[in-house]
C-alpha atoms as a PDB file:
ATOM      1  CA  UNK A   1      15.602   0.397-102.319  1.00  0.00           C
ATOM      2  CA  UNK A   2      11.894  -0.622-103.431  1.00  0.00           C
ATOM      3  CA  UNK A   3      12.945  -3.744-104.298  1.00  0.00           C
ATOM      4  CA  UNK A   4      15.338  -4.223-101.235  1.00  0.00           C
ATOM      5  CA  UNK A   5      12.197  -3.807 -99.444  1.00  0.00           C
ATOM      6  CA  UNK A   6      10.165  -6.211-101.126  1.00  0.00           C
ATOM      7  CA  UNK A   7      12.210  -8.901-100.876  1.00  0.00           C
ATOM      8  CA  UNK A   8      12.516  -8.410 -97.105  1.00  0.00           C
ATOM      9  CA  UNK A   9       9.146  -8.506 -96.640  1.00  0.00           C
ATOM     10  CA  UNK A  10       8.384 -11.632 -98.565  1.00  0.00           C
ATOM     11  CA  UNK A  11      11.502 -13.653 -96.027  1.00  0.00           C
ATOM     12  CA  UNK A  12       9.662 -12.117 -93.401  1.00  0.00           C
ATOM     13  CA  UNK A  13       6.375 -13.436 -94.685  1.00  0.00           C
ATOM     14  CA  UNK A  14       7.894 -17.080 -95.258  1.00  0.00           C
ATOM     15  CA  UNK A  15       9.262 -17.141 -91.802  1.00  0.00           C
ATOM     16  CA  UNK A  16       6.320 -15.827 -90.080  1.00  0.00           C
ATOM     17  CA  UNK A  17       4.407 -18.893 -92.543  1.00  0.00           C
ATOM     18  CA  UNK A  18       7.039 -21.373 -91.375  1.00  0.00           C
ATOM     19  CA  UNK A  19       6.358 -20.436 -87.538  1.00  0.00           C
ATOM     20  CA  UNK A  20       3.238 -21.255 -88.142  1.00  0.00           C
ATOM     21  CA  UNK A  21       3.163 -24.785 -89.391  1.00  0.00           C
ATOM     22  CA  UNK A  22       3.618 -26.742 -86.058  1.00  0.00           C
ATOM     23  CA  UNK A  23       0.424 -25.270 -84.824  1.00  0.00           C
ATOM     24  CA  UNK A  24      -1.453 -25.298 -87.983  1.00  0.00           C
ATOM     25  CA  UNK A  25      -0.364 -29.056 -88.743  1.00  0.00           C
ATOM     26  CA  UNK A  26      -2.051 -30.503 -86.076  1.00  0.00           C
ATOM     27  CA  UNK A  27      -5.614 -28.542 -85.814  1.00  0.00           C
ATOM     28  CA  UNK A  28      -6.054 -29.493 -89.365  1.00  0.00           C
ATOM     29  CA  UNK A  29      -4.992 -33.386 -89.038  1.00  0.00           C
ATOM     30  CA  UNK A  30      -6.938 -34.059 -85.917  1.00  0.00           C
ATOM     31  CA  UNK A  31     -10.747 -35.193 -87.209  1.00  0.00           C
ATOM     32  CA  UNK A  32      -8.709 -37.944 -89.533  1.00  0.00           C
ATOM     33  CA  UNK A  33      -5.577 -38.831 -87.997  1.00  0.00           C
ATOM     34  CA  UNK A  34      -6.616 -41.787 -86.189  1.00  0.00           C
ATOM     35  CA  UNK A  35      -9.893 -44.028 -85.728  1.00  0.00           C
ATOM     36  CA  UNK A  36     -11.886 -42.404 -82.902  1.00  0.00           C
ATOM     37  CA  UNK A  37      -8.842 -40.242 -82.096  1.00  0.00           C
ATOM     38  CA  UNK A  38      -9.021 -36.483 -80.994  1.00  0.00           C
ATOM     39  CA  UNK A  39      -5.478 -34.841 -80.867  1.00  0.00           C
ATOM     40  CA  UNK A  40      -4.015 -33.653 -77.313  1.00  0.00           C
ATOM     41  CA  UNK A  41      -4.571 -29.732 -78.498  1.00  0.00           C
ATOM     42  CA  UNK A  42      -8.339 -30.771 -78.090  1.00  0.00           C
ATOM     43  CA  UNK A  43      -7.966 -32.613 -74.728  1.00  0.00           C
ATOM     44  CA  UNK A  44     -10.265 -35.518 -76.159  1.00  0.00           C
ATOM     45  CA  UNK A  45     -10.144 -39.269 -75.561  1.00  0.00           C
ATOM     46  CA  UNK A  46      -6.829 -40.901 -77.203  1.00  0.00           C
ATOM     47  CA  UNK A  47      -7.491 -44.603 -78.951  1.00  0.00           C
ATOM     48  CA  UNK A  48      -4.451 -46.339 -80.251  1.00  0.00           C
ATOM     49  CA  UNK A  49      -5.380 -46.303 -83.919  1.00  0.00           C
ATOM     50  CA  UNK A  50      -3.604 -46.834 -86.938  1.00  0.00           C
ATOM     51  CA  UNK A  51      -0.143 -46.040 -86.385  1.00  0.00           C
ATOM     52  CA  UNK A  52       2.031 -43.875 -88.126  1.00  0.00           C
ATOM     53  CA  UNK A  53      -1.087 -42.359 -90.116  1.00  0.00           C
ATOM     54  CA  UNK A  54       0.029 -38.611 -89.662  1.00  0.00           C
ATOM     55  CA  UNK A  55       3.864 -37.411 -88.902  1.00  0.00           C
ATOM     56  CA  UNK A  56       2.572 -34.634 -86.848  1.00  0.00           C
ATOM     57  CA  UNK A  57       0.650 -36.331 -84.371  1.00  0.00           C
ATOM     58  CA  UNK A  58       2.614 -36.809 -81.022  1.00  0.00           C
ATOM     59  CA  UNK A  59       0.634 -39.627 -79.545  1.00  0.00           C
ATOM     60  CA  UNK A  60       2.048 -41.896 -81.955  1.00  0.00           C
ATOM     61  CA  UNK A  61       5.159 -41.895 -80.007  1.00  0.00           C
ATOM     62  CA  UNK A  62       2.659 -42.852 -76.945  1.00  0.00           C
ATOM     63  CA  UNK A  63       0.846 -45.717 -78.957  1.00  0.00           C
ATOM     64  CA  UNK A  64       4.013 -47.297 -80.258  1.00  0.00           C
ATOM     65  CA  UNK A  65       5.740 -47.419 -77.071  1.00  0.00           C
ATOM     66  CA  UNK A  66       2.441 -48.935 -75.626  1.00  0.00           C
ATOM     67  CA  UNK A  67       1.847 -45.735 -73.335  1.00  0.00           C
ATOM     68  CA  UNK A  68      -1.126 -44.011 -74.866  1.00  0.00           C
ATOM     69  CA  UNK A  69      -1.973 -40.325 -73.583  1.00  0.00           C
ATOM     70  CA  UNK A  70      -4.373 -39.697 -70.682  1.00  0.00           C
ATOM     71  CA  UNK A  71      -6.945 -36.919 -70.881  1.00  0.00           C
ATOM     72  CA  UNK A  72      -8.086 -34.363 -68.533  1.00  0.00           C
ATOM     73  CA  UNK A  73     -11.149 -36.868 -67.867  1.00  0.00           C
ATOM     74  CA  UNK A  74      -8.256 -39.150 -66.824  1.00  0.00           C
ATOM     75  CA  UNK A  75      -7.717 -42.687 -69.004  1.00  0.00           C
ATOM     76  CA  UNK A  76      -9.908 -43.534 -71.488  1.00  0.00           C
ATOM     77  CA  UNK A  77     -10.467 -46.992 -72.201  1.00  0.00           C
ATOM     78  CA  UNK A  78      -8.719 -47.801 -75.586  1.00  0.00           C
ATOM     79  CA  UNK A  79      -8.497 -49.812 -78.299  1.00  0.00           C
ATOM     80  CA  UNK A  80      -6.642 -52.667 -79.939  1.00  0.00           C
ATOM     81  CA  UNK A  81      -3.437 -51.227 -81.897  1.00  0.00           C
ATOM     82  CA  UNK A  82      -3.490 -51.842 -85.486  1.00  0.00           C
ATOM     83  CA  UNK A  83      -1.705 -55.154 -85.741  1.00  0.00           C
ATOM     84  CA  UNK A  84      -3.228 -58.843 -85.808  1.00  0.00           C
ATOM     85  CA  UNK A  85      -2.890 -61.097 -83.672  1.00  0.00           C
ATOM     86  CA  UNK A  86      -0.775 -64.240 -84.477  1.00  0.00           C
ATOM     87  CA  UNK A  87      -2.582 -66.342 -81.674  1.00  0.00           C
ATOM     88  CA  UNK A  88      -6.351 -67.932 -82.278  1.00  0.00           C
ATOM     89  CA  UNK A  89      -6.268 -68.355 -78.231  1.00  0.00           C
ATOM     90  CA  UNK A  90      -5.476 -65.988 -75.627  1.00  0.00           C
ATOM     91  CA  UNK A  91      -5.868 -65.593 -72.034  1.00  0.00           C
ATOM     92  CA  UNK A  92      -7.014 -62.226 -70.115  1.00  0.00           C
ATOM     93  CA  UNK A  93      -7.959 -61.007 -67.417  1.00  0.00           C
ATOM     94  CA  UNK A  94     -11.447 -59.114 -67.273  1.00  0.00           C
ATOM     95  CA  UNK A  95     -10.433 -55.586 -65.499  1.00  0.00           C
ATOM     96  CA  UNK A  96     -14.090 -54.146 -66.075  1.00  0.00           C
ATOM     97  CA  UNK A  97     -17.468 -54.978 -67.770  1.00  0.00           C
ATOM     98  CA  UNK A  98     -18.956 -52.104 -70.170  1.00  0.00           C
ATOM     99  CA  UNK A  99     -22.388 -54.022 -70.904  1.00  0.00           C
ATOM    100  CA  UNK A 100     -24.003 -57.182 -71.590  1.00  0.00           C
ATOM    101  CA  UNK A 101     -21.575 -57.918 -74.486  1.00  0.00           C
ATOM    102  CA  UNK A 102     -18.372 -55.991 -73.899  1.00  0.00           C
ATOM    103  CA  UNK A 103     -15.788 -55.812 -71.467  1.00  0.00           C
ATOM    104  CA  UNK A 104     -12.451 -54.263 -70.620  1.00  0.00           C
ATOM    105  CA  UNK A 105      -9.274 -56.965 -70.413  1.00  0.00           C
ATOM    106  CA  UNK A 106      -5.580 -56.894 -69.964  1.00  0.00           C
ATOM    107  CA  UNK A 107      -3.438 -57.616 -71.561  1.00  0.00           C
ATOM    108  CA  UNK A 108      -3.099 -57.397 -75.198  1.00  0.00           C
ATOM    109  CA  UNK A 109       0.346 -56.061 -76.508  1.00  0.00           C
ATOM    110  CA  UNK A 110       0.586 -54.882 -72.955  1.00  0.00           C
ATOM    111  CA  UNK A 111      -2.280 -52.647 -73.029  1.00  0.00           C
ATOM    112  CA  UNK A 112      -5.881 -52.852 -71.939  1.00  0.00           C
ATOM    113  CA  UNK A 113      -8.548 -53.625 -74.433  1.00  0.00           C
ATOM    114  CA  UNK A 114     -11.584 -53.396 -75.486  1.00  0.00           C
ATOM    115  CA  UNK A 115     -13.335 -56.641 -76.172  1.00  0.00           C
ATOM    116  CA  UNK A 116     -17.182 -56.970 -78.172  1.00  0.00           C
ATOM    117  CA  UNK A 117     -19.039 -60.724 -77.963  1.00  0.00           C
ATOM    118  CA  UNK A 118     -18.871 -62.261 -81.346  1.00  0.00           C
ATOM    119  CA  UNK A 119     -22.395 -63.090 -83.079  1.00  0.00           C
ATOM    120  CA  UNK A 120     -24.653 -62.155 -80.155  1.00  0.00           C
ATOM    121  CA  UNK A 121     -26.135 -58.338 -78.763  1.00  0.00           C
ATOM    122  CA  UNK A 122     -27.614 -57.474 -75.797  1.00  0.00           C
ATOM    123  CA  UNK A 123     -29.965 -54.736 -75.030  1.00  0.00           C
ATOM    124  CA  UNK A 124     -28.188 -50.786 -74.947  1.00  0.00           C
ATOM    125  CA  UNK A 125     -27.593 -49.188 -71.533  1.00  0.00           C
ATOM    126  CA  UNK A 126     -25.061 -46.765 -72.786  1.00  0.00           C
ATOM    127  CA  UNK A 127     -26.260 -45.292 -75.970  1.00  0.00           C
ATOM    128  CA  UNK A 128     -25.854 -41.932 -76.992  1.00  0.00           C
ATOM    129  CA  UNK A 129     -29.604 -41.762 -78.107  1.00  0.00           C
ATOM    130  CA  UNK A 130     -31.353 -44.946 -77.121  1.00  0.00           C
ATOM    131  CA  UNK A 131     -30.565 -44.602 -73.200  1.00  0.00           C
ATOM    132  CA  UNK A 132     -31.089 -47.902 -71.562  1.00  0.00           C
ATOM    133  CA  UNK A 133     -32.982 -50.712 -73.185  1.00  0.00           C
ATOM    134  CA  UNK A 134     -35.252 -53.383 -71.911  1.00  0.00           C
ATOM    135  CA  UNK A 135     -33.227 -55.389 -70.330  1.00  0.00           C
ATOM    136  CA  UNK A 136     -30.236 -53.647 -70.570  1.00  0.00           C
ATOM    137  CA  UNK A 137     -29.391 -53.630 -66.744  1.00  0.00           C
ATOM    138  CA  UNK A 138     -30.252 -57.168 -66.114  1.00  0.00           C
ATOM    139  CA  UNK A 139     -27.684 -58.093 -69.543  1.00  0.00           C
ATOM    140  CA  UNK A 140     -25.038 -55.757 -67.994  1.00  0.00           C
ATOM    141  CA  UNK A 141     -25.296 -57.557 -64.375  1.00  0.00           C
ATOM    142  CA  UNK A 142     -25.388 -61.012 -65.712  1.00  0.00           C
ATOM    143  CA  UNK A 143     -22.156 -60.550 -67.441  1.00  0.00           C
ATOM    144  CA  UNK A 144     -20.592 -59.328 -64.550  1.00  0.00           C
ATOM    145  CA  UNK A 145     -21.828 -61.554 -62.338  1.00  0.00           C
ATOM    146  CA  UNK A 146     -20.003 -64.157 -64.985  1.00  0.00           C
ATOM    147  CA  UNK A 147     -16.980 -62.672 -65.818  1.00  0.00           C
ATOM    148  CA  UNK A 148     -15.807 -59.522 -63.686  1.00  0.00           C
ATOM    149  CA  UNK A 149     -12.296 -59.764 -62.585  1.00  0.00           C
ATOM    150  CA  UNK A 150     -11.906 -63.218 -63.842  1.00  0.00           C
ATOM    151  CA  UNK A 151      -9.589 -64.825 -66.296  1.00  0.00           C
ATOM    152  CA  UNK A 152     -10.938 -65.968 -69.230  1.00  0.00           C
ATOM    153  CA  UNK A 153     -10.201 -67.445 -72.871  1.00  0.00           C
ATOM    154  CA  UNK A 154     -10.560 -65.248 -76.014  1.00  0.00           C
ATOM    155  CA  UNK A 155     -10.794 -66.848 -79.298  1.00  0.00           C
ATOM    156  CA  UNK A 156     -10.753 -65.492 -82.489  1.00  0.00           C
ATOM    157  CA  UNK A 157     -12.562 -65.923 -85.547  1.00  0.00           C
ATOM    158  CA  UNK A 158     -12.075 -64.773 -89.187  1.00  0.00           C
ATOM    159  CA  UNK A 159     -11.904 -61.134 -88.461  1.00  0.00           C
ATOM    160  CA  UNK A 160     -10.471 -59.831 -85.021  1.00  0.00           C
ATOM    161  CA  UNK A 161     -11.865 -56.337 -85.155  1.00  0.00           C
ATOM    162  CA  UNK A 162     -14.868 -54.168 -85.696  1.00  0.00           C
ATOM    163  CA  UNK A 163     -15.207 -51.041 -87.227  1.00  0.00           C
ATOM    164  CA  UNK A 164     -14.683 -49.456 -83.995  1.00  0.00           C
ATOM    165  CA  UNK A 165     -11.483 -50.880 -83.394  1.00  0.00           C
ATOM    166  CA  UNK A 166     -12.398 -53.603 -80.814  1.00  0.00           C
ATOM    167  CA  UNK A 167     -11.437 -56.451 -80.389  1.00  0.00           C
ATOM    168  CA  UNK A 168     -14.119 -59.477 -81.587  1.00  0.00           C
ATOM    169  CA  UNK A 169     -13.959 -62.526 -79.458  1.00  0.00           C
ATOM    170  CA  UNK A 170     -15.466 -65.910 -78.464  1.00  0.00           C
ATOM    171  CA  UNK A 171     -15.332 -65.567 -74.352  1.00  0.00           C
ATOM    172  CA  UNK A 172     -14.218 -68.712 -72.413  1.00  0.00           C
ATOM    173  CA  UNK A 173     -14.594 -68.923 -68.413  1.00  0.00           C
ATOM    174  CA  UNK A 174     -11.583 -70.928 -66.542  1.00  0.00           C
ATOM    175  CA  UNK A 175     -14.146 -73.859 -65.986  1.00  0.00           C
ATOM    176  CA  UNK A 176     -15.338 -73.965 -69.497  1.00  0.00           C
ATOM    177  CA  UNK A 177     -18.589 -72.161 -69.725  1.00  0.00           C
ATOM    178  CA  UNK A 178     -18.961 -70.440 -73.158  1.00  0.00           C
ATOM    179  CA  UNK A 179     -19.932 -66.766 -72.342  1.00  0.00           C
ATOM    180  CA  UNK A 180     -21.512 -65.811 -75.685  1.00  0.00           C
ATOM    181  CA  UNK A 181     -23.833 -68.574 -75.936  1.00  0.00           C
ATOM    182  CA  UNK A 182     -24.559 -68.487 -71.798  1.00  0.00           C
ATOM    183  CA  UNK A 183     -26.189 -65.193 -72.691  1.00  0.00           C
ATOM    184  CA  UNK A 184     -28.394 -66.269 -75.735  1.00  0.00           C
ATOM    185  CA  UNK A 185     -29.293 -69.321 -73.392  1.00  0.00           C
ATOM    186  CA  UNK A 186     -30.699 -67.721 -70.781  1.00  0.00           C
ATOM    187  CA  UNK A 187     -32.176 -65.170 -72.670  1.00  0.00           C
ATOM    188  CA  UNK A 188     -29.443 -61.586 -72.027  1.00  0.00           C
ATOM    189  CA  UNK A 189     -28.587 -61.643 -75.663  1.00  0.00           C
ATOM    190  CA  UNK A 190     -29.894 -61.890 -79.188  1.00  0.00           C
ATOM    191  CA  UNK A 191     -28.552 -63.566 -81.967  1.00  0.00           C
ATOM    192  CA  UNK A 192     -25.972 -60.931 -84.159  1.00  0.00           C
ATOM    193  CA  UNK A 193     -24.289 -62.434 -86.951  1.00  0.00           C
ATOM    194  CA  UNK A 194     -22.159 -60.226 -88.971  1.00  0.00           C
ATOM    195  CA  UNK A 195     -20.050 -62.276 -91.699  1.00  0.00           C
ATOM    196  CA  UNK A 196     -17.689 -63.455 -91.618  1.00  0.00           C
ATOM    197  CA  UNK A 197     -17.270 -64.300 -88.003  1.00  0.00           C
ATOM    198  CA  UNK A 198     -19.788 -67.021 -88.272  1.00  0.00           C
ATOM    199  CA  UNK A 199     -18.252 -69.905 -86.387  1.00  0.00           C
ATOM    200  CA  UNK A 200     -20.474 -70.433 -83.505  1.00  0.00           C
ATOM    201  CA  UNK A 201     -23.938 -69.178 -85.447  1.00  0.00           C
ATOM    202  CA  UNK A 202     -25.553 -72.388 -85.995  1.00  0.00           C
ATOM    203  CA  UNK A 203     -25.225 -73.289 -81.846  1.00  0.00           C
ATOM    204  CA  UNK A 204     -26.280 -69.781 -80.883  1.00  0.00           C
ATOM    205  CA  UNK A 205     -29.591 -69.527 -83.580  1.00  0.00           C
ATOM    206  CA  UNK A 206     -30.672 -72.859 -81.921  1.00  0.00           C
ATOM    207  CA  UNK A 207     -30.170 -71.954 -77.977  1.00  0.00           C
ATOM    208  CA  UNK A 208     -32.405 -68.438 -79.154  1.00  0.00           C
ATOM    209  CA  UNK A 209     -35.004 -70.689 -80.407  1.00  0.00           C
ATOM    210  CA  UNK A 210     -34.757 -72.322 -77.188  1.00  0.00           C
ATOM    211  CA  UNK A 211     -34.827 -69.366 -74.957  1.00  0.00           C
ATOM    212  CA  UNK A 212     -37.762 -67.754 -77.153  1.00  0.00           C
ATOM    213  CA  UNK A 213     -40.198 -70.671 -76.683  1.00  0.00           C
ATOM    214  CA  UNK A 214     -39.245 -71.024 -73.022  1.00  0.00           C
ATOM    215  CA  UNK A 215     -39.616 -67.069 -72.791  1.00  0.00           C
ATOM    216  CA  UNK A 216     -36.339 -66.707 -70.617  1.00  0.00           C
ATOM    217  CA  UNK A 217     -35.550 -63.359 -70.436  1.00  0.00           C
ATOM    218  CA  UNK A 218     -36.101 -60.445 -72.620  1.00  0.00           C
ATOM    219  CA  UNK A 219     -38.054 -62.858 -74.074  1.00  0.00           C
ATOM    220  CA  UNK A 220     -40.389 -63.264 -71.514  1.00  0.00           C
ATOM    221  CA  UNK A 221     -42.760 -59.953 -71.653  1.00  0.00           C
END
């Protein structure tokens, strides 16, 4: 009868254990399942990371059918899925402009994106801890004023994303003005080169040079 006993209460312990693994699967998955992914159970921004990282997580079903999950906040603006793309060219349309060097597009695999300026930073206005820079605001509007709502190029160089998971491009207006290099020009943007996306460095170190003697810009104070 002891031992009757015992037995039942280690099935009922198993079962109560296998209950359990649903919800315990996905609180302990969450802070590594994706890059710069929070699971639904914490209501935090969804990025389409790398897919198929972790069984458990339901938004992969929402990434791979290109429908990623909206918070409580409402959309968040996310990333490139984990898969290169096969063209060196590709037209967009700008939906939104973050800052001086990155903007929103669609579409890429039919979602929206986020693109980041290859070899060239502007001054922060959306930092966590640095707030807004010198010359932040007058970056941010200039790139608007240049690309908002307008179609434009992207090309590619060796590598196509950063460590954040955005997409790195060379920015193209319709009429053939070079975006990246615009901003160093006039003095928005600093030179940035981060190897090995070095295919435009040589133009945009000599139109800095420029702008810095002719103290255009942030250069100017």
């Amino acid at each position: 009868m002891k031992d009757h006993a015992m037995v039942v209460g280690r099935v009922l312990l198993l079962a109560t254990l296998l209950a359990l693994l649903p919800t315990i699967s996905p609180l302990a998955h969450r802070s590594e399942c994706h890059l710069w992914h929070s699971c639904p159970s914490d209501q935090g921004t969804y990025v389409c990371g790398d897919l198929g990282h972790c069984s458990w997580c339901p938004d992969n079903t929402y990434c791979l059918n290109r429908k990623p999950r909206q918070t409580q906040e409402g959309q968040a603006p996310h990333e490139l899925p984990r898969r290169e793309l096969q063209k060196s060219v590709l037209s967009v349309q700008v939906v939104s402009v973050i800052d001086g060097d990155t903007i929103e597009v669609c579409c890429v695999f039919g979602d929206r994106v986020i693109v980041h300026y290859i070899g060239i930073n502007t001054p922060e206005t959306q930092h966590p801890t640095k707030g807004v820079e010198y010359y932040g605001k007058q970056a941010s509007d200039a790139n608007r004023r240049l690309v908002d709502i307008k179609t434009v190029r992207l090309e590619f160089d060796v590598e196509q994303r950063d460590r954040h998971g955005r997409l790195l491009a060379y920015v193209f207006l319709e009429g053939g003005t070079f975006v990246n290099a615009w901003l160093v020009k006039w003095g928005y943007a600093q030179v940035m080169t981060v190897l090995p996306n070095v295919k435009h460095q040589d133009l945009f170190l000599k139109l800095q040079r420029e702008a810095r003697e002719a103290k255009r810009g942030l250069w100017g104070r």
